[in-house]
Protein backbone atom coordinates (compact mmCIF):
# COMPACT_ATOMS: atom_id res chain seq x y z
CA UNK A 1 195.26 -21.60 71.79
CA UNK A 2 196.49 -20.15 75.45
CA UNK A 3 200.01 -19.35 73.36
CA UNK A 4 198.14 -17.36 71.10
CA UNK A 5 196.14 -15.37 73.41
CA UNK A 6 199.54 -15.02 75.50
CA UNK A 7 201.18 -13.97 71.87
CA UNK A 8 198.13 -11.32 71.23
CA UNK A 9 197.98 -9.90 74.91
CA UNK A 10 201.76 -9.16 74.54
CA UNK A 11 201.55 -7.68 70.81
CA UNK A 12 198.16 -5.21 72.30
CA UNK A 13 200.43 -4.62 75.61
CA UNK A 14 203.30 -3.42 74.11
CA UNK A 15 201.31 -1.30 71.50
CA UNK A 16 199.88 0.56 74.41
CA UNK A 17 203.18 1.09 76.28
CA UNK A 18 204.69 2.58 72.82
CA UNK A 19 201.83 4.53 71.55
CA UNK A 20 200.93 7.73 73.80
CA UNK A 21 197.60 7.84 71.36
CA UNK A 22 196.57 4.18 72.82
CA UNK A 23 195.11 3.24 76.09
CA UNK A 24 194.28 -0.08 77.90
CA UNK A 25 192.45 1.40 81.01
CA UNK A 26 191.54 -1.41 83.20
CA UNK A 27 191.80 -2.09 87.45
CA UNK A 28 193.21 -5.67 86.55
CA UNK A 29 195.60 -5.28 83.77
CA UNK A 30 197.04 -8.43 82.97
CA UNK A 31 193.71 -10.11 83.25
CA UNK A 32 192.20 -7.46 80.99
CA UNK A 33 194.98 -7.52 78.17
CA UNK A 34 194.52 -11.47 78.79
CA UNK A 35 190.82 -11.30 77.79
CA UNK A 36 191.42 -8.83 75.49
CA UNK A 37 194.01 -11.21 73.39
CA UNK A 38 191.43 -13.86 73.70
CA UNK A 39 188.84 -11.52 72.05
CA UNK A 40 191.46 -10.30 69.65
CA UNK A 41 192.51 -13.86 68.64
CA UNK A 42 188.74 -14.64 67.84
CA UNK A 43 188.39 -11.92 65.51
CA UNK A 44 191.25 -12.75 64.13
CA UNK A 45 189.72 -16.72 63.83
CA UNK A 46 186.39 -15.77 62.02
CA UNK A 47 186.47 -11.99 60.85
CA UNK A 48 189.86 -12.16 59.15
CA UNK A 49 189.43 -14.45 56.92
CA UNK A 50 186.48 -13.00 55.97
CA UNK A 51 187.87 -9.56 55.33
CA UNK A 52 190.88 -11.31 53.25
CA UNK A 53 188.36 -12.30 51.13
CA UNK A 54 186.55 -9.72 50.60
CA UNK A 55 189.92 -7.66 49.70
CA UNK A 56 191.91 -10.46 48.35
CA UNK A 57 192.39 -8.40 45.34
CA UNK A 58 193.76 -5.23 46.99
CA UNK A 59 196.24 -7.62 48.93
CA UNK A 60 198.53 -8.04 45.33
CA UNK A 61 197.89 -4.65 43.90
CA UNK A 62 199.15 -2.90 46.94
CA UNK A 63 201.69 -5.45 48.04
CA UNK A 64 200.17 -6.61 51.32
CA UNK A 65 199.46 -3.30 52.56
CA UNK A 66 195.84 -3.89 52.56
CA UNK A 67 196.36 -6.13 55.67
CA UNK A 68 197.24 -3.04 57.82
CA UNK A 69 193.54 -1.74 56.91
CA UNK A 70 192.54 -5.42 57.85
CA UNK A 71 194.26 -5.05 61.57
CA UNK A 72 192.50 -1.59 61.55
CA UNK A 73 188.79 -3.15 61.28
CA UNK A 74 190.26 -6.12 64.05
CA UNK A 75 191.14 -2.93 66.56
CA UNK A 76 187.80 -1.09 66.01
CA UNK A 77 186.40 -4.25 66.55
CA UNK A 78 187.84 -4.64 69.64
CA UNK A 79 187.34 -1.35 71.26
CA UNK A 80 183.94 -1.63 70.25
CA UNK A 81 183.64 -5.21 71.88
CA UNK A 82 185.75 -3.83 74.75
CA UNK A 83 184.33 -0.41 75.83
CA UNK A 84 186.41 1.22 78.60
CA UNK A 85 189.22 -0.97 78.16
CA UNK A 86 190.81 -0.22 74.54
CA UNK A 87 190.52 3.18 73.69
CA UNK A 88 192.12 5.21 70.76
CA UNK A 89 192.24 8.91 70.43
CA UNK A 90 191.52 9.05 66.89
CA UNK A 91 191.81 7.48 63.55
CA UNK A 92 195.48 7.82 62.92
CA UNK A 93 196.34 6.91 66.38
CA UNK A 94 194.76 3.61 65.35
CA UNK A 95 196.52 2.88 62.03
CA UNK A 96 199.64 3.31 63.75
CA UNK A 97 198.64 0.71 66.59
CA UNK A 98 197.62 -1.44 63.39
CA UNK A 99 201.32 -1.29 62.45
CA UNK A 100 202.55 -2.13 65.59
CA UNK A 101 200.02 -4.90 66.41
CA UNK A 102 200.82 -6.86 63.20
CA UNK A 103 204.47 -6.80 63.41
CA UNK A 104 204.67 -7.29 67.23
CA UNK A 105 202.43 -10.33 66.96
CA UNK A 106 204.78 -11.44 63.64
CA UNK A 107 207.37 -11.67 65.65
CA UNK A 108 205.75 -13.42 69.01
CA UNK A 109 203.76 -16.05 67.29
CA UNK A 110 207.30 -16.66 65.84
CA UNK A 111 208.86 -16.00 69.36
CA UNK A 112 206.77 -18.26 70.76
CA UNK A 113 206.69 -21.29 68.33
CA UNK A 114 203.22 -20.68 66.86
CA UNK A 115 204.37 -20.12 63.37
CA UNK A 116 206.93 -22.54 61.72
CA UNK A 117 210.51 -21.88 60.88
CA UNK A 118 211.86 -19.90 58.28
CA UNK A 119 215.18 -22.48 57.78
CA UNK A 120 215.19 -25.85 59.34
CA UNK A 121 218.58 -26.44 60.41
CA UNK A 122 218.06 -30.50 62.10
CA UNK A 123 220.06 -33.64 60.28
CA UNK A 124 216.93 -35.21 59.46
CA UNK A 125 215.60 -32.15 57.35
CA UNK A 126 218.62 -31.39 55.45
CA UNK A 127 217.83 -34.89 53.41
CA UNK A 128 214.28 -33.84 53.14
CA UNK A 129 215.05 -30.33 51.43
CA UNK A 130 213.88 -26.85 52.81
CA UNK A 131 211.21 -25.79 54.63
CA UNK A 132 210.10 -22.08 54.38
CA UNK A 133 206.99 -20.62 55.79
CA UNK A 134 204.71 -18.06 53.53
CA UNK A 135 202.10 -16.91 55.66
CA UNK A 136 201.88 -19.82 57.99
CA UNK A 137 202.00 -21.86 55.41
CA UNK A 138 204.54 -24.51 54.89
CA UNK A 139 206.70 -24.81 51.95
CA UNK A 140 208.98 -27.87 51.18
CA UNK A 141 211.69 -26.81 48.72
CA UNK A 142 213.70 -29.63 47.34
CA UNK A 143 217.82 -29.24 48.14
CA UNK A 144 219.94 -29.73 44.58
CA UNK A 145 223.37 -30.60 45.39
CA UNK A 146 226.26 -31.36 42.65
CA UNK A 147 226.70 -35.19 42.25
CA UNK A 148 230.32 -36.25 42.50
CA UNK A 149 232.65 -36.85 38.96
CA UNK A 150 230.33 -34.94 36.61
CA UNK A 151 231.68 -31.71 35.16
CA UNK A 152 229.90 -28.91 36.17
CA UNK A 153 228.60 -27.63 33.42
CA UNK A 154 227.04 -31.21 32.89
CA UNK A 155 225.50 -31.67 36.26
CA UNK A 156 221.96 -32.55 36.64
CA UNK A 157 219.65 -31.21 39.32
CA UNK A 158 218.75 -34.21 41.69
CA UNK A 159 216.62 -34.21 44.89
CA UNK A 160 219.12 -35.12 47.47
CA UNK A 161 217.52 -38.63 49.41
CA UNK A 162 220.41 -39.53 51.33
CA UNK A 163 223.67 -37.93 52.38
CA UNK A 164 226.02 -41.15 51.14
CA UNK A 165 225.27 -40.79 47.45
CA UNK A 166 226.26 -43.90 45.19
CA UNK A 167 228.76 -43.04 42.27
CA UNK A 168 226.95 -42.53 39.04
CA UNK A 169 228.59 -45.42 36.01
């Protein structure tokens, strides 16, 4: 939980450095953007899922767009539960912080080990297949490798178990 607020404090810290439309007035910053991640994180707990629900339809149709709006809601939220400390300077100012808040905290919850890995690379899960992540979610794809003396046009698709394969009569 304290990597997650760190992960959302950083994603709403660098939004504010990059946006000139975006401010995070506070005497103690860190503290503040600390607090503020913590507040962000549990909106993100209870009122996401929520609003994913409500739109889960708009999420296909507009290929995951919809989510921006989502993180839109989450930042009004948070100005509103914040007063004095996030501010916005208008509408559009705030869809383009929803951007930036979703992909920066993409890529530190990834940064910082909160969200699986794409590819495991280790010995041990290269005879347990792939493992991809879809939303936090993980995926175990099984590995098909080309058993040894069959043609191969002939070859079967086999889940590999263990690296020394026996020979096939």
């Amino acid at each position: 939980m304290l990597v997650q607020i760190v992960a959302n404090a950083l994603a709403l810290g660098l939004t504010v450095l990059i946006l000139p439309g975006i401010r995070f007035q506070a005497e103690r910053l860190v503290l503040a953007l600390l607090a503020s991640g913590f507040i962000f994180g549990l909106l993100n707990a209870f009122l996401r899922p929520i609003l994913q629900f409500i739109m889960f339809r708009f999420l296909f149709i507009t290929f995951g767009l919809v989510l921006i709006v989502i993180n839109f809601f989450m930042l009004r939220m948070l100005a509103r539960l914040t007063p004095g400390w996030f501010e916005s300077d208008g509408i559009l100012w705030t869809m383009f912080a929803a951007v930036l808040v979703g992909l920066f905290g993409v890529f530190f919850e990834t940064l910082l080990g909160l969200r699986p890995p794409l590819r495991d690379d280790r010995p041990e899960a290269r005879s347990m297949g792939r493992w991809f992540s879809l939303s936090g979610a993980p995926v175990q794809i099984p590995v098909f490798e080309a058993v040894a003396g069959e043609p191969a046009a002939e070859q079967t698709p086999e889940v590999l178990v263990d690296h020394d394969l026996e020979e096939r009569p």
